[in-house]
C-alpha atoms as a PDB file:
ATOM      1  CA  UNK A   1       0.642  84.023   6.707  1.00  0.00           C
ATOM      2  CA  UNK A   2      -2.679  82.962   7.852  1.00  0.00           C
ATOM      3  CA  UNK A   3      -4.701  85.327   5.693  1.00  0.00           C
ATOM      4  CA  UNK A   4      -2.542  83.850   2.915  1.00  0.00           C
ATOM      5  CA  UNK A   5      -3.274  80.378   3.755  1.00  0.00           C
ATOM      6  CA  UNK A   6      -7.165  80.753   4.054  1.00  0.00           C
ATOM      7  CA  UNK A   7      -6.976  82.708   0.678  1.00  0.00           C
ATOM      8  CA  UNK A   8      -5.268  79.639  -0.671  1.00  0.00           C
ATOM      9  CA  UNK A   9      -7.671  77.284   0.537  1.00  0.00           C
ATOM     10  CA  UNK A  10     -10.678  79.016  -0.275  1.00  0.00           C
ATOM     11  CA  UNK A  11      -9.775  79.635  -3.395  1.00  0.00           C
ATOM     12  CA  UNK A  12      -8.851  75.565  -3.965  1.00  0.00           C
ATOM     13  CA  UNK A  13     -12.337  74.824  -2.629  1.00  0.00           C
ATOM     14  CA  UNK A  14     -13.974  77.452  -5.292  1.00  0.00           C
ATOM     15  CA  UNK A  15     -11.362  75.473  -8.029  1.00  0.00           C
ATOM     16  CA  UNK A  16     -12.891  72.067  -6.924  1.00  0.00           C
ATOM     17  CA  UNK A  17     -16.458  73.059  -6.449  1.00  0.00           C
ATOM     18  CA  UNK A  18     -16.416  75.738  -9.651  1.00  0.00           C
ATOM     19  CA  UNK A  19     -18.870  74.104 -12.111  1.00  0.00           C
ATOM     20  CA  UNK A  20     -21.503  73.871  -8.731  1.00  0.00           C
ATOM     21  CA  UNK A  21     -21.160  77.406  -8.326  1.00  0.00           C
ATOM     22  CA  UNK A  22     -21.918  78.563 -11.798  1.00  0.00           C
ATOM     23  CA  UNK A  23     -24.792  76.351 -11.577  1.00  0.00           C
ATOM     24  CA  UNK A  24     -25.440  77.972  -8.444  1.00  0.00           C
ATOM     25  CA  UNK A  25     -25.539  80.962  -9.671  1.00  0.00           C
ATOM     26  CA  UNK A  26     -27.150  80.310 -12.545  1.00  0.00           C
ATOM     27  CA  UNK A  27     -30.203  79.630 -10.722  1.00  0.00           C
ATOM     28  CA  UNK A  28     -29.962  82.261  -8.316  1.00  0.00           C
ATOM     29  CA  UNK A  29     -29.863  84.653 -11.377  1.00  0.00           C
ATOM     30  CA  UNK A  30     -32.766  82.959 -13.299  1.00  0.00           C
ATOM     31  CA  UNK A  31     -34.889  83.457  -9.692  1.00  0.00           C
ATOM     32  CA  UNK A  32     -33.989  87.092  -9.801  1.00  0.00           C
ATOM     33  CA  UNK A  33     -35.160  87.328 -13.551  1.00  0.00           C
ATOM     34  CA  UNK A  34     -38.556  85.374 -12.640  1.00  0.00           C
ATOM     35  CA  UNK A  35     -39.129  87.713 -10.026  1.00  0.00           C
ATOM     36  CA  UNK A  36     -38.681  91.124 -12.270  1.00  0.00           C
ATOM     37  CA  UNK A  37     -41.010  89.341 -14.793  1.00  0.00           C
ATOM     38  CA  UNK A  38     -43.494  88.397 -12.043  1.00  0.00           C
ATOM     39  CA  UNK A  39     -43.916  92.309 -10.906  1.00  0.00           C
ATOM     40  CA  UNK A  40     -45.231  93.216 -14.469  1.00  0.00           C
ATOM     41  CA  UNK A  41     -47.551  90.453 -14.457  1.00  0.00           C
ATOM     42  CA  UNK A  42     -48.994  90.852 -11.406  1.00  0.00           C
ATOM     43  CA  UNK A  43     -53.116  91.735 -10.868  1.00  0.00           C
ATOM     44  CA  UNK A  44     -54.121  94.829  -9.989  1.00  0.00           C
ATOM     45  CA  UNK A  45     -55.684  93.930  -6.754  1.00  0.00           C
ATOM     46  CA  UNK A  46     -52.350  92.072  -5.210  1.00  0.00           C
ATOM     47  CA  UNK A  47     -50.569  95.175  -6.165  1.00  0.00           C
ATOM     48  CA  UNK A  48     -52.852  97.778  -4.797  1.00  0.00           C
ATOM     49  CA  UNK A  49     -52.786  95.118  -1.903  1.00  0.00           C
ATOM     50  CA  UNK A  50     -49.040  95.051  -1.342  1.00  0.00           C
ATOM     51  CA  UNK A  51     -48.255  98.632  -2.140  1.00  0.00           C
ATOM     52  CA  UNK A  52     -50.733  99.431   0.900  1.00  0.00           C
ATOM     53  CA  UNK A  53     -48.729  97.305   2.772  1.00  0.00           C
ATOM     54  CA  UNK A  54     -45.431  99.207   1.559  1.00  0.00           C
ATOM     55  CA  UNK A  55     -46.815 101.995   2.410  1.00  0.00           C
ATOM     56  CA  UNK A  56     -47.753 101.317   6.013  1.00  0.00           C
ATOM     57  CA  UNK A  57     -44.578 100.155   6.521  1.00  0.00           C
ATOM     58  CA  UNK A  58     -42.466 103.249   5.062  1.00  0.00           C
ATOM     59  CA  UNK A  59     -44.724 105.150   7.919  1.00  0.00           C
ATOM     60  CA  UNK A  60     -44.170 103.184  10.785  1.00  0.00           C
ATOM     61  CA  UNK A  61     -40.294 103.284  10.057  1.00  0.00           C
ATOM     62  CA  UNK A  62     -40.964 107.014   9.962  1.00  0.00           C
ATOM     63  CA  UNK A  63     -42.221 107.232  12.901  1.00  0.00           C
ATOM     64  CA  UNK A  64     -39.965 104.715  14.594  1.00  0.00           C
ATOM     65  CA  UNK A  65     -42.076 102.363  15.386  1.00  0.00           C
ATOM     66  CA  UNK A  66     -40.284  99.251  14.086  1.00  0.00           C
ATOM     67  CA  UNK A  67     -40.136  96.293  15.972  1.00  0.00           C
ATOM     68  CA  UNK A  68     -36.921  95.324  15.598  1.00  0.00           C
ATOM     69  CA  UNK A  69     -37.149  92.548  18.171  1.00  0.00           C
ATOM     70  CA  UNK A  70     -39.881  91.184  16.274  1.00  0.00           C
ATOM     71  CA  UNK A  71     -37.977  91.904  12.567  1.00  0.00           C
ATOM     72  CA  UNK A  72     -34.852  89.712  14.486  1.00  0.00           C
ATOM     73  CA  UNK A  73     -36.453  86.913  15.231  1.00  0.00           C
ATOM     74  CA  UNK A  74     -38.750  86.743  11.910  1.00  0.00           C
ATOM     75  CA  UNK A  75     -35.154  86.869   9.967  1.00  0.00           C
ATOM     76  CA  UNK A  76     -33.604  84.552  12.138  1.00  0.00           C
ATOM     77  CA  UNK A  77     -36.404  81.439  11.236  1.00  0.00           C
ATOM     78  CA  UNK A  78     -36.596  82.018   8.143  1.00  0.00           C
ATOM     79  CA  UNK A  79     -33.105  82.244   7.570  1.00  0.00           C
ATOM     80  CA  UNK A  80     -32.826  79.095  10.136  1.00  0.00           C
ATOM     81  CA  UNK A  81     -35.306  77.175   7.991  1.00  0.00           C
ATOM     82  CA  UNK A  82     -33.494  78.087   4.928  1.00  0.00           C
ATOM     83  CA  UNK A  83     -30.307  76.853   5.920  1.00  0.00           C
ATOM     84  CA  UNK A  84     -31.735  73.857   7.761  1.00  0.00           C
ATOM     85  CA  UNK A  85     -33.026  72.788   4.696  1.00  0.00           C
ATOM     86  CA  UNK A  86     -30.375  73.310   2.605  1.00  0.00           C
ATOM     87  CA  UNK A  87     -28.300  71.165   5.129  1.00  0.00           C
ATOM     88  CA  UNK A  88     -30.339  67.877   5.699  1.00  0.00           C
ATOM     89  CA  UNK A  89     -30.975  68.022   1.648  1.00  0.00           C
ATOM     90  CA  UNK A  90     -27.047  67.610   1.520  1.00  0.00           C
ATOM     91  CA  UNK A  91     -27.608  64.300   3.693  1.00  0.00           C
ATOM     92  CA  UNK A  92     -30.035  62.755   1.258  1.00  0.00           C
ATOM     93  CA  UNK A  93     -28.356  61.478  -2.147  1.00  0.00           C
ATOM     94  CA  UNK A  94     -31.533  63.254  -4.230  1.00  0.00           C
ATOM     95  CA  UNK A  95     -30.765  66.265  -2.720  1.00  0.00           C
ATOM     96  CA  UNK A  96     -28.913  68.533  -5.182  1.00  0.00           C
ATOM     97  CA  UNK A  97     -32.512  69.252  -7.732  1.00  0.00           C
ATOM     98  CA  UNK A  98     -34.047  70.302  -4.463  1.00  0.00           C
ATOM     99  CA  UNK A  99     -31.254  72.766  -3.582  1.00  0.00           C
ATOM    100  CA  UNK A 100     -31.040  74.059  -7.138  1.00  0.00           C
ATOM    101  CA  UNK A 101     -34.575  74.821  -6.834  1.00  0.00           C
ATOM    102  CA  UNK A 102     -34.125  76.497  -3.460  1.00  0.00           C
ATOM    103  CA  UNK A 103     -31.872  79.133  -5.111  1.00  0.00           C
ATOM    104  CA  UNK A 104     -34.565  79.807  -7.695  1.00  0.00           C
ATOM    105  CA  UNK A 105     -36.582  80.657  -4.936  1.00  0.00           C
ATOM    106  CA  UNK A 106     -34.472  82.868  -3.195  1.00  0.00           C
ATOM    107  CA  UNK A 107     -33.784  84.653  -6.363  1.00  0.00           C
ATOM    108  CA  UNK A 108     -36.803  85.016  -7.622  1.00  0.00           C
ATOM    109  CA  UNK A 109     -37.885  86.919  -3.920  1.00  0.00           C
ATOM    110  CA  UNK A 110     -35.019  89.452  -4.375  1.00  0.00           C
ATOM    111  CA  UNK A 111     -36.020  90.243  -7.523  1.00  0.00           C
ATOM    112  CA  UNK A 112     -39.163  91.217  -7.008  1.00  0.00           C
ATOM    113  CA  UNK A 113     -39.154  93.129  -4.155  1.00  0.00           C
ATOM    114  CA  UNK A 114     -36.653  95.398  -5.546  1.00  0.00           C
ATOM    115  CA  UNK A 115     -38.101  95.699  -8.804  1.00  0.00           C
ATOM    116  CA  UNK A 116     -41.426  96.002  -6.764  1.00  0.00           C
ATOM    117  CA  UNK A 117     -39.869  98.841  -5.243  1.00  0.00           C
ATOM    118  CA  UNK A 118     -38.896 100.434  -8.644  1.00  0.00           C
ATOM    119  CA  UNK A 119     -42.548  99.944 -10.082  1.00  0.00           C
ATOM    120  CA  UNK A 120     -44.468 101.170  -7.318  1.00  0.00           C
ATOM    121  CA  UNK A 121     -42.383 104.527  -6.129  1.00  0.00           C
ATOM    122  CA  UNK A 122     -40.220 104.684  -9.286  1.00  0.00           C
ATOM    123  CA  UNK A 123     -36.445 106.180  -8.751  1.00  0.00           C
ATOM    124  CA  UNK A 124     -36.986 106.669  -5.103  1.00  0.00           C
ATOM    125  CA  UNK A 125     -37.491 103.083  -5.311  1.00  0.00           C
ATOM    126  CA  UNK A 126     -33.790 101.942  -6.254  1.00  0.00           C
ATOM    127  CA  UNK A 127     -32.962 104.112  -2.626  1.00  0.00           C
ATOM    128  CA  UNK A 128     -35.077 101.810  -0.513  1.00  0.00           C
ATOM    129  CA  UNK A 129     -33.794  98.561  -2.013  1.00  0.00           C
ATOM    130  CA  UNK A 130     -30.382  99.869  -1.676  1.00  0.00           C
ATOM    131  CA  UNK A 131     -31.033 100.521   1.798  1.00  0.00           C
ATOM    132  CA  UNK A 132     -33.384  97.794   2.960  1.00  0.00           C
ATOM    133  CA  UNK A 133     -32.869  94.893   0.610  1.00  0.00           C
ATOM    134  CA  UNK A 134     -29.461  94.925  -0.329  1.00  0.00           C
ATOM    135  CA  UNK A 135     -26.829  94.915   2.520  1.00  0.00           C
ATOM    136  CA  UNK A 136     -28.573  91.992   4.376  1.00  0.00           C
ATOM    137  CA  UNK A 137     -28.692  89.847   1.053  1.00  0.00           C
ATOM    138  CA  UNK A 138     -25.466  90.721   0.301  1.00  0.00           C
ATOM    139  CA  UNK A 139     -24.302  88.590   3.311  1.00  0.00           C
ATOM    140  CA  UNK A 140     -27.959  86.147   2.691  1.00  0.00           C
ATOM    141  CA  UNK A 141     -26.755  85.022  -0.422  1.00  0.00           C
ATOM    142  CA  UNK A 142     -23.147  84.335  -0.269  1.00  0.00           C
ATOM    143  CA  UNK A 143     -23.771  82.353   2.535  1.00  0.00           C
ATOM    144  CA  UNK A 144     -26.791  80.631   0.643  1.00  0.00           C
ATOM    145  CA  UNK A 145     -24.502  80.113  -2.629  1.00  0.00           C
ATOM    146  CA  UNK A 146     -21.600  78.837  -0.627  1.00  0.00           C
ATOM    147  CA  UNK A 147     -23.873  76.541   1.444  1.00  0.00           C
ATOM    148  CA  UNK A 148     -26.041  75.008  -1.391  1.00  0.00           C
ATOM    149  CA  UNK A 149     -22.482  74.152  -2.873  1.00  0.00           C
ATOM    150  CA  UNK A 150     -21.183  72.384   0.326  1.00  0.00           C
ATOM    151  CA  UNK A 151     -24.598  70.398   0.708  1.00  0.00           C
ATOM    152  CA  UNK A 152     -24.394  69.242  -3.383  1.00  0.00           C
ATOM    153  CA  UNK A 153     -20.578  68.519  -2.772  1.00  0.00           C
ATOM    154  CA  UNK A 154     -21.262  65.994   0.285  1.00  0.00           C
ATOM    155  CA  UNK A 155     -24.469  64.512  -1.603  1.00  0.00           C
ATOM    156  CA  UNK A 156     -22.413  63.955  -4.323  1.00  0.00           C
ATOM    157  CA  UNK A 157     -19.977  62.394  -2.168  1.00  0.00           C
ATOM    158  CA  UNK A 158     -22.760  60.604  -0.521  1.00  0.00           C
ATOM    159  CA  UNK A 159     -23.955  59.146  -3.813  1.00  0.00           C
ATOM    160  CA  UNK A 160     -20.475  58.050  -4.947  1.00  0.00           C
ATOM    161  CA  UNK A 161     -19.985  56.278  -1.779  1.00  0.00           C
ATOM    162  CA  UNK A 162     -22.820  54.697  -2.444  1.00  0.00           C
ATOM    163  CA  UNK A 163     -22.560  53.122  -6.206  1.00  0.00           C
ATOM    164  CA  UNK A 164     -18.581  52.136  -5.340  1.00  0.00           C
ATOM    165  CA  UNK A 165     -19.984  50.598  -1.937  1.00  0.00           C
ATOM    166  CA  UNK A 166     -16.923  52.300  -0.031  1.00  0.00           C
ATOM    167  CA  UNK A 167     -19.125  53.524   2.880  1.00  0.00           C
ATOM    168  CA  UNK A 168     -16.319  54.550   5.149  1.00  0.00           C
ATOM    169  CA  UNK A 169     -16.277  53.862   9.189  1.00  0.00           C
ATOM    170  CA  UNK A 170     -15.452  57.759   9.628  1.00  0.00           C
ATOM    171  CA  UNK A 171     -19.102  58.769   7.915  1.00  0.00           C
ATOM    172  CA  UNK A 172     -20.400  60.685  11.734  1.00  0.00           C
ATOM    173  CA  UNK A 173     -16.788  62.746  11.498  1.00  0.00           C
ATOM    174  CA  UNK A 174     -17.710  63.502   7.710  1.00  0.00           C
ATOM    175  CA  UNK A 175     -21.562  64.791   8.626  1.00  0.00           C
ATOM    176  CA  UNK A 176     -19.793  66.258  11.906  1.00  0.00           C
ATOM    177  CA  UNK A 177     -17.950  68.270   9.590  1.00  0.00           C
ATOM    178  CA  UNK A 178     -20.839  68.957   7.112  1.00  0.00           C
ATOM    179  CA  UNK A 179     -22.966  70.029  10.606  1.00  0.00           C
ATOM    180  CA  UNK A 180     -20.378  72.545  11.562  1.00  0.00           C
ATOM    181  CA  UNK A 181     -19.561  74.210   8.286  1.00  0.00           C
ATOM    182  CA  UNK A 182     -23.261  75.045   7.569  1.00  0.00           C
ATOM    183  CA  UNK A 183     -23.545  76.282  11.457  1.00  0.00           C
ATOM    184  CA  UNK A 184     -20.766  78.649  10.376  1.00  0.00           C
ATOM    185  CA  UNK A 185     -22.066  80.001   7.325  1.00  0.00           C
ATOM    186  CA  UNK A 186     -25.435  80.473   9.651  1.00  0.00           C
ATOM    187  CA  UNK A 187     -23.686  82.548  11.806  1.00  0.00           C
ATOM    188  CA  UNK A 188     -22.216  84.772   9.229  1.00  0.00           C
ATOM    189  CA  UNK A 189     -25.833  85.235   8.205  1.00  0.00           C
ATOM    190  CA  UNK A 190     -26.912  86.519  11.693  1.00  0.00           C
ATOM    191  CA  UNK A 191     -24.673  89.834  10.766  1.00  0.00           C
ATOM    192  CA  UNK A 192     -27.048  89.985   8.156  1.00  0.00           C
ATOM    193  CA  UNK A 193     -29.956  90.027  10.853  1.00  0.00           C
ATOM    194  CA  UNK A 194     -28.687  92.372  12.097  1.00  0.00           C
ATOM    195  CA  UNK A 195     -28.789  95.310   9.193  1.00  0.00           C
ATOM    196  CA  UNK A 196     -32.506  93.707   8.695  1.00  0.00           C
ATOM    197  CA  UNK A 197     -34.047  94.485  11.803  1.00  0.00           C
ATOM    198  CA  UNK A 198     -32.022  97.281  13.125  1.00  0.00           C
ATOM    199  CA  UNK A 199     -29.717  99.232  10.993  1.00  0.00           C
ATOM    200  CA  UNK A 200     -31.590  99.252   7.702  1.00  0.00           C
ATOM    201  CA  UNK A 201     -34.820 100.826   9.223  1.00  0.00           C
ATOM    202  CA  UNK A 202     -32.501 103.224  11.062  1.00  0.00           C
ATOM    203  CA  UNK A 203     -30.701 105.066   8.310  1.00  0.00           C
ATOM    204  CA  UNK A 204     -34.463 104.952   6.691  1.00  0.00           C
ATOM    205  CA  UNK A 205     -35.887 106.406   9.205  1.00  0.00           C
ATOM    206  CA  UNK A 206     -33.400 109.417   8.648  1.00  0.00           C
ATOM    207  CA  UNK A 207     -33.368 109.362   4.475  1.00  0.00           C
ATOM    208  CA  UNK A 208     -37.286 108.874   4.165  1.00  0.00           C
ATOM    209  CA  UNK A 209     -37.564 112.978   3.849  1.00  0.00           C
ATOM    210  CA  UNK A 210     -34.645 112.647   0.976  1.00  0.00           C
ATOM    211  CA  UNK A 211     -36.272 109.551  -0.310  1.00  0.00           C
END
């Protein structure tokens, strides 16, 4: 009954919010095409620069000597600042562009470090970003999509409020609210940490010889 319920609801919230998440998306997607693009135009030096860099990294993983401790807490502020943004543009009535924007960003850094990958150590490529891209962002961005749409929705409720002059005396439950949903999406992200830093570099440690 409760799984029902929550299926209900969630799918009424993706009903009322739907054209913000094909926007969304839209800009997520257009981020991940920038980023392919941007691999084929980069200069030889960067990529010589960054492949060294790849490289270096593929060996200490190899060797198990990952930090994951240090991994952690690198995911966890950026992913912090991420979100934090993404909330306290939902307080500001402008908001929504910046947001939009935000998911072009994020997009366009997915797609090219996998297709990054795929230039620089061609099939075997497609194996690492399977392995050490993909499973956190497939938790990242959900949690992004589904947050950038809550912060639009209560800017846009915001900015209503605000041309009808029906500021309402329950405004700190509202942003209470707001607060705590974002918090929760955060915290779905921190399973994400969690394949980052440790499981991601495990099971490459063990496929590098087969990669």
């Amino acid at each position: 009954m409760f799984n029902r319920r929550a299926s209900i609801n969630f799918g009424h919230l993706i009903e009322k919010n739907f054209w913000l998440y094909v926007v969304t998306v839209l800009c997520l997607c257009t981020g991940i095409v920038l980023g392919i693009y941007a691999t084929s135009y980069m200069k030889t030096v960067d990529k010589t620069e960054l492949t060294s860099y790849l490289n270096s990294f593929l060996t200490n993983i190899k060797a198990g000597d990952v930090k994951h401790l240090i991994v952690a807490k690198e995911a966890i502020i950026n992913n912090l600042i991420f979100i934090a943004a993404i909330w306290f543009l939902g307080l500001t009535i402008v908001g929504i562009p910046v947001s939009l924007i935000m998911n072009v960003i994020k997009g366009f850094t997915l797609g090219f470090t996998m297709n990054f990958f795929l230039q620089t150590i061609g099939a075997k490529g497609l194996g690492l970003s399977l392995l050490l891209v993909l499973p956190q962002n497939l938790i990242y961005v959900p949690c992004i999509i589904i947050a950038s749409v809550i912060s639009m929705e209560f800017s846009l409720n915001l900015l209503r409020e605000n041309i009808y002059k029906k500021w309402t005396s329950n405004l700190g439950v509202k942003i209470t609210q707001y607060t705590l949903s974002i918090t929760a999406l955060f915290a779905v992200m921190l399973v994400g940490v969690l394949f980052e830093a440790y499981l991601s570099p495990i099971i490459v440690r063990y496929l590098i010889p087969s990669l």
